[in-house]
PDB file of N, CA and C in Angstrom:
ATOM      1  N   UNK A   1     105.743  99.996  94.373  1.00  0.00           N
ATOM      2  CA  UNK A   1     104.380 100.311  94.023  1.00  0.00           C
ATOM      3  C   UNK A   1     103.610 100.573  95.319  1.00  0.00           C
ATOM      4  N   UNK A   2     103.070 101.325  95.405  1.00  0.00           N
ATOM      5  CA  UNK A   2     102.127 101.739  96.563  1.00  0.00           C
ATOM      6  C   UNK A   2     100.092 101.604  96.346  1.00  0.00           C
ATOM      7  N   UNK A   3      99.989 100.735  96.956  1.00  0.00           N
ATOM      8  CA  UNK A   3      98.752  99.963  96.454  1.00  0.00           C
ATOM      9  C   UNK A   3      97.990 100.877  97.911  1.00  0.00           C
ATOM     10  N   UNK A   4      96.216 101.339  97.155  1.00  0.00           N
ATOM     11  CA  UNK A   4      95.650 101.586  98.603  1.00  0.00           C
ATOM     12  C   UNK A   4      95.306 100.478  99.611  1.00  0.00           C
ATOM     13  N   UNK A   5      94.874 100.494 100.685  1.00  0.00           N
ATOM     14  CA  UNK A   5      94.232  99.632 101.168  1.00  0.00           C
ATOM     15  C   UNK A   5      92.706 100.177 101.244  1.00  0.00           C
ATOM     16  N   UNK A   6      92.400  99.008 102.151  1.00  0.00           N
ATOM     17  CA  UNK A   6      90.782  99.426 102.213  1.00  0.00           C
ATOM     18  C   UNK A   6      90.378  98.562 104.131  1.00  0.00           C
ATOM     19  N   UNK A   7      89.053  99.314 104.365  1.00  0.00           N
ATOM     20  CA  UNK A   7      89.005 100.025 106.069  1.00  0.00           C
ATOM     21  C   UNK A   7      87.728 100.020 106.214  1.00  0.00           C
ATOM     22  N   UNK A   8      87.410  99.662 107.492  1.00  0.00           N
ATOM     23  CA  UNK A   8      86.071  99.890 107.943  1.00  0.00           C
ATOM     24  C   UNK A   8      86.092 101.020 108.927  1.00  0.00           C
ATOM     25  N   UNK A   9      85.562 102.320 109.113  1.00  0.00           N
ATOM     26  CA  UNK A   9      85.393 103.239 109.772  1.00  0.00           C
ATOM     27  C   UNK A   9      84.729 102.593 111.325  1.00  0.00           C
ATOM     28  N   UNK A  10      85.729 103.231 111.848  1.00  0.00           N
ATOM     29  CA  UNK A  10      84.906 103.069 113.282  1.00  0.00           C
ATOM     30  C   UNK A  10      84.191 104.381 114.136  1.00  0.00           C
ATOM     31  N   UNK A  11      85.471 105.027 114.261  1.00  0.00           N
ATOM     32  CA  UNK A  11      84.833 106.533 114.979  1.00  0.00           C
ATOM     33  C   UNK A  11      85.383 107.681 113.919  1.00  0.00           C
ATOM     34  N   UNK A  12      84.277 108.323 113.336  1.00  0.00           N
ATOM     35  CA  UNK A  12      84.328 110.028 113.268  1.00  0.00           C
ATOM     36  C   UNK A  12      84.539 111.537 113.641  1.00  0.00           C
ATOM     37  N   UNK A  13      85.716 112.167 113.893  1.00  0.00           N
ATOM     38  CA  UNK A  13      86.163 112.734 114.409  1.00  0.00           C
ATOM     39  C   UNK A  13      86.588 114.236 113.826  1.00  0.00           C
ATOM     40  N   UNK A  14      85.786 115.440 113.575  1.00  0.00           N
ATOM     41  CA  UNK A  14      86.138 116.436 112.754  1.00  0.00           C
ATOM     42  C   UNK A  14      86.895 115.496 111.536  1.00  0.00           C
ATOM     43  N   UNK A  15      87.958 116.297 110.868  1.00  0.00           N
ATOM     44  CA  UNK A  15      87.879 115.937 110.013  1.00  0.00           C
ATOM     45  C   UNK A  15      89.190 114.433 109.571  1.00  0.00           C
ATOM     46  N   UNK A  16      89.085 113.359 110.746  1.00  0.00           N
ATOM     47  CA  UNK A  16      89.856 112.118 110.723  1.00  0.00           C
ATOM     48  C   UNK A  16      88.647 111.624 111.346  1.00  0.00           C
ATOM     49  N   UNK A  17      89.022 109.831 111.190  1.00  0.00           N
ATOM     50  CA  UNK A  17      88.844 108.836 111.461  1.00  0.00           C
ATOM     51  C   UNK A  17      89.451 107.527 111.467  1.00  0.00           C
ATOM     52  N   UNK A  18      88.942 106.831 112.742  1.00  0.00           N
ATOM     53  CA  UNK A  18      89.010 106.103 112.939  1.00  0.00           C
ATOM     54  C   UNK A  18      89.046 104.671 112.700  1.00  0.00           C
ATOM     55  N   UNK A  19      90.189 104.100 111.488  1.00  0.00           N
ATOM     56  CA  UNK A  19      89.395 102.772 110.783  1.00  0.00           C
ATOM     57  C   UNK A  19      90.259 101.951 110.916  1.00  0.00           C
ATOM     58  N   UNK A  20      89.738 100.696 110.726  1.00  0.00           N
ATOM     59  CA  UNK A  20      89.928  99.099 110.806  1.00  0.00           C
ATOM     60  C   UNK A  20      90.609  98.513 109.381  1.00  0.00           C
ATOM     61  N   UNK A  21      91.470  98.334 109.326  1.00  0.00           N
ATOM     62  CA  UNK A  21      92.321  98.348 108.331  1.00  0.00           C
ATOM     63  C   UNK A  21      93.021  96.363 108.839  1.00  0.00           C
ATOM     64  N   UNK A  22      92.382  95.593 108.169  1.00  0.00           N
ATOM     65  CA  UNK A  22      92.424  93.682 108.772  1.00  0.00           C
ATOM     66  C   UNK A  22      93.318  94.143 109.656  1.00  0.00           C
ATOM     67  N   UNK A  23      92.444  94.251 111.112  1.00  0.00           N
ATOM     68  CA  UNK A  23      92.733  93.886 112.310  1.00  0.00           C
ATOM     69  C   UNK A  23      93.168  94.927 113.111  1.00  0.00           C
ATOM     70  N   UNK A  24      93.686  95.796 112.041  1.00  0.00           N
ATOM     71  CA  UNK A  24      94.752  97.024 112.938  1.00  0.00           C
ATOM     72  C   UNK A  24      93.948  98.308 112.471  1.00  0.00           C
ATOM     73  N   UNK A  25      94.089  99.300 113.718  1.00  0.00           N
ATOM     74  CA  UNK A  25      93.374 100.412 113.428  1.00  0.00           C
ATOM     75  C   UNK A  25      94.636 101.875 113.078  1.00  0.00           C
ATOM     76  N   UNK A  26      94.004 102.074 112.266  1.00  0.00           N
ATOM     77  CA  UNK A  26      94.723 103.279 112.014  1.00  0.00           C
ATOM     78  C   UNK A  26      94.032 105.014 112.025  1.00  0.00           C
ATOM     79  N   UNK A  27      94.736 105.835 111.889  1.00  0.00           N
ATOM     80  CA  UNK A  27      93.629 106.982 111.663  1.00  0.00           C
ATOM     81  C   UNK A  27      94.323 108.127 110.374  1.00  0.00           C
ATOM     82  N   UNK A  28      93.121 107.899 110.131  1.00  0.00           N
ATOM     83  CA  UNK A  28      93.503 108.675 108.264  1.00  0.00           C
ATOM     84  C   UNK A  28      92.485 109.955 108.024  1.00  0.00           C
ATOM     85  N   UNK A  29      92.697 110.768 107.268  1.00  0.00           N
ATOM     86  CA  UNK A  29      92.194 111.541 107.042  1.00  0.00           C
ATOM     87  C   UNK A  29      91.096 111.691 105.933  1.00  0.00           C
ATOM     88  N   UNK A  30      89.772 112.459 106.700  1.00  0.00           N
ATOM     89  CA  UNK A  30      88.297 111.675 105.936  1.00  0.00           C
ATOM     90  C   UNK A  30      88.377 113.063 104.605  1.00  0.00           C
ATOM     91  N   UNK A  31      88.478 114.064 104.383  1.00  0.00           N
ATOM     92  CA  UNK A  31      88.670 115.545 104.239  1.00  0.00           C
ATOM     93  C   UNK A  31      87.959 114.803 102.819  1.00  0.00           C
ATOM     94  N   UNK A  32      88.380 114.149 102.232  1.00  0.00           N
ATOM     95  CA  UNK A  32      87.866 113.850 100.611  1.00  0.00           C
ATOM     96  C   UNK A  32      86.714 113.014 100.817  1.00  0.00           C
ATOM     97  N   UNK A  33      85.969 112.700 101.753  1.00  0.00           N
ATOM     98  CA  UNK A  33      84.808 112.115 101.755  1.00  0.00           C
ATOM     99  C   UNK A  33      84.164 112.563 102.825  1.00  0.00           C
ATOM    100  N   UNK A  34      83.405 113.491 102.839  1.00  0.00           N
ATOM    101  CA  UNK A  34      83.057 114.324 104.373  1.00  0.00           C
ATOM    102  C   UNK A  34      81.761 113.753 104.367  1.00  0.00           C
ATOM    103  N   UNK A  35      80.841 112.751 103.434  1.00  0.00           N
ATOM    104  CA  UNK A  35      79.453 112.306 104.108  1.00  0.00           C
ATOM    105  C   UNK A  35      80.215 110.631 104.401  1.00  0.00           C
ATOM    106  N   UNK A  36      81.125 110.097 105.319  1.00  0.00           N
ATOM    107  CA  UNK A  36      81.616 109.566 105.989  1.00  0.00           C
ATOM    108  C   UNK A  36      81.154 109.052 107.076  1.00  0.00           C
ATOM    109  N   UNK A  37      80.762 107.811 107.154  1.00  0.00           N
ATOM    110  CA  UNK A  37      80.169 107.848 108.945  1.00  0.00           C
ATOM    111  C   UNK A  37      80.679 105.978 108.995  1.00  0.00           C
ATOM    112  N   UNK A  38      80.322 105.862 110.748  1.00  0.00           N
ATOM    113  CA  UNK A  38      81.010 104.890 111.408  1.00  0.00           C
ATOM    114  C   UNK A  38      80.545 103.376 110.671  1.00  0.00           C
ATOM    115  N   UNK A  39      81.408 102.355 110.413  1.00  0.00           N
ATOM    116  CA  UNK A  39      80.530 101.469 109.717  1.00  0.00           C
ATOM    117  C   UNK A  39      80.885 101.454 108.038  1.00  0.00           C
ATOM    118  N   UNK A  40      81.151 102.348 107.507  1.00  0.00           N
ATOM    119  CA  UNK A  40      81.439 102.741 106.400  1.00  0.00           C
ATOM    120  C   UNK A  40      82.675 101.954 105.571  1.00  0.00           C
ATOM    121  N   UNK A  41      82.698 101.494 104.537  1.00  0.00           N
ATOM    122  CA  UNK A  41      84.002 100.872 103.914  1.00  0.00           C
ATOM    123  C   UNK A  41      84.436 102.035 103.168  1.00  0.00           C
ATOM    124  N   UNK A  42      86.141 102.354 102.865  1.00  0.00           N
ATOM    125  CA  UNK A  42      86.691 103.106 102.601  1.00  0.00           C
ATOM    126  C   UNK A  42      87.847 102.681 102.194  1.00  0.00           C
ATOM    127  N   UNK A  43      88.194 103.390 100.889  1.00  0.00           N
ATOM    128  CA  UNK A  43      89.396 103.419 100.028  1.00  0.00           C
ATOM    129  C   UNK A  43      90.169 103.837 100.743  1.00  0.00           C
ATOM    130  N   UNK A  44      91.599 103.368 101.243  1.00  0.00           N
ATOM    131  CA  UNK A  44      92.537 104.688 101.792  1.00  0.00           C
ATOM    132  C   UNK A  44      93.792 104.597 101.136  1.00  0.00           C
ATOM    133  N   UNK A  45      94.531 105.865 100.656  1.00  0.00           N
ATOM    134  CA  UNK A  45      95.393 105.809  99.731  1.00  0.00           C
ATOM    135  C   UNK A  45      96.534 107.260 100.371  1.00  0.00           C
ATOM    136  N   UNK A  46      97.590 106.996 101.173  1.00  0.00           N
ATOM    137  CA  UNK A  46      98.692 108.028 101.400  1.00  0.00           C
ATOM    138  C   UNK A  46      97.783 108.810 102.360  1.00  0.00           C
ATOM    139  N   UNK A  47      97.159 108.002 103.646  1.00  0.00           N
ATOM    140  CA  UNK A  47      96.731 108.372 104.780  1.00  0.00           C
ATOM    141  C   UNK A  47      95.190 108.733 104.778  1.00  0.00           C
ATOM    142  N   UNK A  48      94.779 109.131 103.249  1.00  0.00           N
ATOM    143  CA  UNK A  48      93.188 109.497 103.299  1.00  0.00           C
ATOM    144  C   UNK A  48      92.589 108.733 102.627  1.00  0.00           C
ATOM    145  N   UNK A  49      91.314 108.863 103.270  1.00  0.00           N
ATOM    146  CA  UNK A  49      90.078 108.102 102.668  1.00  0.00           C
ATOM    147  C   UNK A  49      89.756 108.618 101.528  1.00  0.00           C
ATOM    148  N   UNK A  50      90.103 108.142 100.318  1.00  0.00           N
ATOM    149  CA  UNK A  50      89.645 108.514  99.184  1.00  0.00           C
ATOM    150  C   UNK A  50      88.677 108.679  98.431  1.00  0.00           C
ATOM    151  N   UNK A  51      87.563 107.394  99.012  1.00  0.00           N
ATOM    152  CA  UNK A  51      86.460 106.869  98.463  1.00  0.00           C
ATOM    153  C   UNK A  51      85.640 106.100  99.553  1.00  0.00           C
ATOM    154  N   UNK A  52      84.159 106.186  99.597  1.00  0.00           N
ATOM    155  CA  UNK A  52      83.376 105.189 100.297  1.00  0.00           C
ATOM    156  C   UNK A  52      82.591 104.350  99.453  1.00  0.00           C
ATOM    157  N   UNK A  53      82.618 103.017  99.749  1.00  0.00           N
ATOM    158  CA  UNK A  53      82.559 101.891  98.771  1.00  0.00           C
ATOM    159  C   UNK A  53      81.349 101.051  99.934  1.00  0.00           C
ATOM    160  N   UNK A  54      80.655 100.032  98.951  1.00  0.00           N
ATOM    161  CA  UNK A  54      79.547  99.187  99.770  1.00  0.00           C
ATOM    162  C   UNK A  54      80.273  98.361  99.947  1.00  0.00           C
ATOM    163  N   UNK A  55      79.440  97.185 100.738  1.00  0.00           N
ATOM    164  CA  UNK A  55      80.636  95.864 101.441  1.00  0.00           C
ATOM    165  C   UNK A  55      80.451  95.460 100.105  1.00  0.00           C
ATOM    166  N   UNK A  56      79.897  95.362  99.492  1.00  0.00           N
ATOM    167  CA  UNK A  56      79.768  94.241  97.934  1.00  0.00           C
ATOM    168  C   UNK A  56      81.009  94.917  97.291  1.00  0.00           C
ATOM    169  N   UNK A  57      81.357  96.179  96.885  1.00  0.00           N
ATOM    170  CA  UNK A  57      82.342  96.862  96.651  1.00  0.00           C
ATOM    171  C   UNK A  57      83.681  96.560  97.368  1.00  0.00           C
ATOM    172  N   UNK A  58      83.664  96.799  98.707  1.00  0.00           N
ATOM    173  CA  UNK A  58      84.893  96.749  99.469  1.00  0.00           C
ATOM    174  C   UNK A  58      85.517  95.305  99.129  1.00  0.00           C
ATOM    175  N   UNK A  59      84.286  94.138  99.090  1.00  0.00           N
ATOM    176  CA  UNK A  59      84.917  92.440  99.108  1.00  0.00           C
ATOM    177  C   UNK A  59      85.418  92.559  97.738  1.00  0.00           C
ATOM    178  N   UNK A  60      84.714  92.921  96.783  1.00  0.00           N
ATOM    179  CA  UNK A  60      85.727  93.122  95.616  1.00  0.00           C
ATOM    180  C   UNK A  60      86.716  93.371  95.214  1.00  0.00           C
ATOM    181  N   UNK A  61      86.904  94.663  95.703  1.00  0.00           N
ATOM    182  CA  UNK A  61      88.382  95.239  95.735  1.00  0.00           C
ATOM    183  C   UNK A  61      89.198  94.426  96.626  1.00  0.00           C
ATOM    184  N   UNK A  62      88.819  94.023  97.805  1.00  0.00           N
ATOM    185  CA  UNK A  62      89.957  93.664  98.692  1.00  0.00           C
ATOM    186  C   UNK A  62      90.442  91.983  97.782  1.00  0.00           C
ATOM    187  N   UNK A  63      89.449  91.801  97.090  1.00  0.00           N
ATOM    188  CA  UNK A  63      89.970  90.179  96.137  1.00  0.00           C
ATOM    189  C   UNK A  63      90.763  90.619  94.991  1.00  0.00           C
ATOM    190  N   UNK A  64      90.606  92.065  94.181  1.00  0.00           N
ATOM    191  CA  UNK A  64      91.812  92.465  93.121  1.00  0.00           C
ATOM    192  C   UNK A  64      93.398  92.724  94.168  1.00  0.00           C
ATOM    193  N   UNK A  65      92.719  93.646  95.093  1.00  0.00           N
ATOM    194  CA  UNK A  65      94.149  93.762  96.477  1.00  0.00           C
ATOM    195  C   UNK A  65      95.315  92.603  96.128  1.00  0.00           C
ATOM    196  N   UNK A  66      94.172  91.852  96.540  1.00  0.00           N
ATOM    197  CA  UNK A  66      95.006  90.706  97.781  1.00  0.00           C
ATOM    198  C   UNK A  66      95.682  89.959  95.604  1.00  0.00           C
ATOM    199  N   UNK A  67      95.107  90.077  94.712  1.00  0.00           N
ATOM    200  CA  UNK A  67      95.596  89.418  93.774  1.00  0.00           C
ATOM    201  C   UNK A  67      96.415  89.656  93.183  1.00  0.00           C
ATOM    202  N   UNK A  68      96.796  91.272  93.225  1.00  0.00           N
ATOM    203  CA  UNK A  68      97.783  92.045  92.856  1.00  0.00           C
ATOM    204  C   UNK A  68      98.854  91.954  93.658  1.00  0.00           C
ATOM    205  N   UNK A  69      98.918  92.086  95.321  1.00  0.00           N
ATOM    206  CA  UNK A  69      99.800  92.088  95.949  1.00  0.00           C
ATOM    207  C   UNK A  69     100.786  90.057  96.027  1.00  0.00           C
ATOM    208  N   UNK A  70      99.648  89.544  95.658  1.00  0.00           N
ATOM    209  CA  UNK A  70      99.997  87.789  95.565  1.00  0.00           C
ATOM    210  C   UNK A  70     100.764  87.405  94.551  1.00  0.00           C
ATOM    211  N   UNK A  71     100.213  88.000  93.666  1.00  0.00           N
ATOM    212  CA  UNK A  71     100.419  87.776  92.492  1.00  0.00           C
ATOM    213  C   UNK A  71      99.375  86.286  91.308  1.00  0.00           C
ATOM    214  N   UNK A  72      98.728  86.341  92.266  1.00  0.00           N
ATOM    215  CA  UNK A  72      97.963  84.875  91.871  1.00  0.00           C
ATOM    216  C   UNK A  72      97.067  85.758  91.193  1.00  0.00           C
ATOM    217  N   UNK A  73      96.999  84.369  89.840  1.00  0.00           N
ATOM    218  CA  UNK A  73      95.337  85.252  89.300  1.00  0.00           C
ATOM    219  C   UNK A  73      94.180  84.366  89.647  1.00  0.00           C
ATOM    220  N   UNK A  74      92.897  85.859  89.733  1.00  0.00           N
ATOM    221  CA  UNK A  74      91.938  86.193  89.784  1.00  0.00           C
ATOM    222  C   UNK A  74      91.458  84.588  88.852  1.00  0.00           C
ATOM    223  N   UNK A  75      90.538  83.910  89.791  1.00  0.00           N
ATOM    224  CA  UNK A  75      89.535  82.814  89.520  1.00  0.00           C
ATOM    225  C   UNK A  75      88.490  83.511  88.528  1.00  0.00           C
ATOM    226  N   UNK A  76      88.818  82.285  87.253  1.00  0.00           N
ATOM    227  CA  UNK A  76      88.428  82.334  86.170  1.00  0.00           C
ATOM    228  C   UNK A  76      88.554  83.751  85.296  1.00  0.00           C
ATOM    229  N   UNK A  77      89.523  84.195  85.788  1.00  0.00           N
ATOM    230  CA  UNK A  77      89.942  85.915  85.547  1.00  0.00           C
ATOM    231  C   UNK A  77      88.590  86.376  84.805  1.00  0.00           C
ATOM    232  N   UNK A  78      87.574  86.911  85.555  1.00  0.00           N
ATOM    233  CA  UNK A  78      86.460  87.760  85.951  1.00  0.00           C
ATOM    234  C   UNK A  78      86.336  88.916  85.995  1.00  0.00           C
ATOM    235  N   UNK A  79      87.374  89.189  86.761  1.00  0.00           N
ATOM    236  CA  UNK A  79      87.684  90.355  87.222  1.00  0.00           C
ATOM    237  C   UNK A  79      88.745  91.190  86.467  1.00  0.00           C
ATOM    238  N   UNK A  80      89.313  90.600  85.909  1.00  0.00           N
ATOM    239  CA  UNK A  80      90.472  90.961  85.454  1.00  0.00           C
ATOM    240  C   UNK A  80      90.428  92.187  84.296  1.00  0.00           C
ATOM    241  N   UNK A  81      89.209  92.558  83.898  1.00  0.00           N
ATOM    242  CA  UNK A  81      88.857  93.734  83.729  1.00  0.00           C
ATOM    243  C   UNK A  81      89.065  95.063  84.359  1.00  0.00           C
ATOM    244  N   UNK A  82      88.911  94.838  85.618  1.00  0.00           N
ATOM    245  CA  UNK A  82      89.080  95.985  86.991  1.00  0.00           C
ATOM    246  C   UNK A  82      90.933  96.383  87.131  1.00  0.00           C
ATOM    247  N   UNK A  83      91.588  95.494  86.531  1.00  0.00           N
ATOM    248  CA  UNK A  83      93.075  95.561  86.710  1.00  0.00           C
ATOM    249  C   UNK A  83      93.670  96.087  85.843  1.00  0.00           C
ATOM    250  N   UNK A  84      92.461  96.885  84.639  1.00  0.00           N
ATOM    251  CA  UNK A  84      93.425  97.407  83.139  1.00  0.00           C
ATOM    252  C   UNK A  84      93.461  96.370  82.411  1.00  0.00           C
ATOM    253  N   UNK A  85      93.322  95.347  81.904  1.00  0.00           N
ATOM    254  CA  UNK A  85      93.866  94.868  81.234  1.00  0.00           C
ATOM    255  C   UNK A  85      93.224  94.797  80.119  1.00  0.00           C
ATOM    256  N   UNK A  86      93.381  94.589  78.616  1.00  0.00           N
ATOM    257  CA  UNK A  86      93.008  94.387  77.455  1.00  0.00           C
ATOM    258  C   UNK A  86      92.654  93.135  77.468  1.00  0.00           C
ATOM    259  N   UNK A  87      91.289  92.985  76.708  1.00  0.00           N
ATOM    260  CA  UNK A  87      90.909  91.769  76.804  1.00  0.00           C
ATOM    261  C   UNK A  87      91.150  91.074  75.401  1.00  0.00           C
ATOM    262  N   UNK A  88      91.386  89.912  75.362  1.00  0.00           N
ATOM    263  CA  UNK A  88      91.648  89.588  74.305  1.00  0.00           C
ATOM    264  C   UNK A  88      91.026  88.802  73.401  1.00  0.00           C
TER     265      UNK A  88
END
């Protein structure tokens, strides 16, 4: 399964950038989000930034991330809406 991650933009560069991906920087391609700038949280999925997301957004996602890749569930499964699932 190939899960995106998610990135804080650092530097802007035609059409790549520069992002912070926990701890490590990588550089991905912005081309699908061109109002992009430094500071920015970002979806990245098979090298590009897919999406720009708020930090309230980004902490979210990075808590379905990290729950999917763990496998632990989601406190008081809350969220567990955001993952597909049928509620029951």
């Amino acid at each position: 399964m190939c899960l995106p991650r998610l990135g804080r933009v650092i530097e802007v560069v035609e059409s790549e950038a520069v992002v912070d991906v926990g701890g490590l920087r990588s550089t991905v391609n912005v081309m699908c989000v061109p109002d992009v700038a430094p500071d920015d949280h970002v979806m990245i999925h098979a090298g590009f930034a897919v999406s720009i997301l708020t930090s309230a957004e980004a902490t979210e996602r990075q808590t379905l991330l990290d729950a999917v890749r763990t496998g632990e569930p989601l406190e008081n499964g809350a969220e567990s809406r955001h993952l597909g699932r049928a509620s029951h």
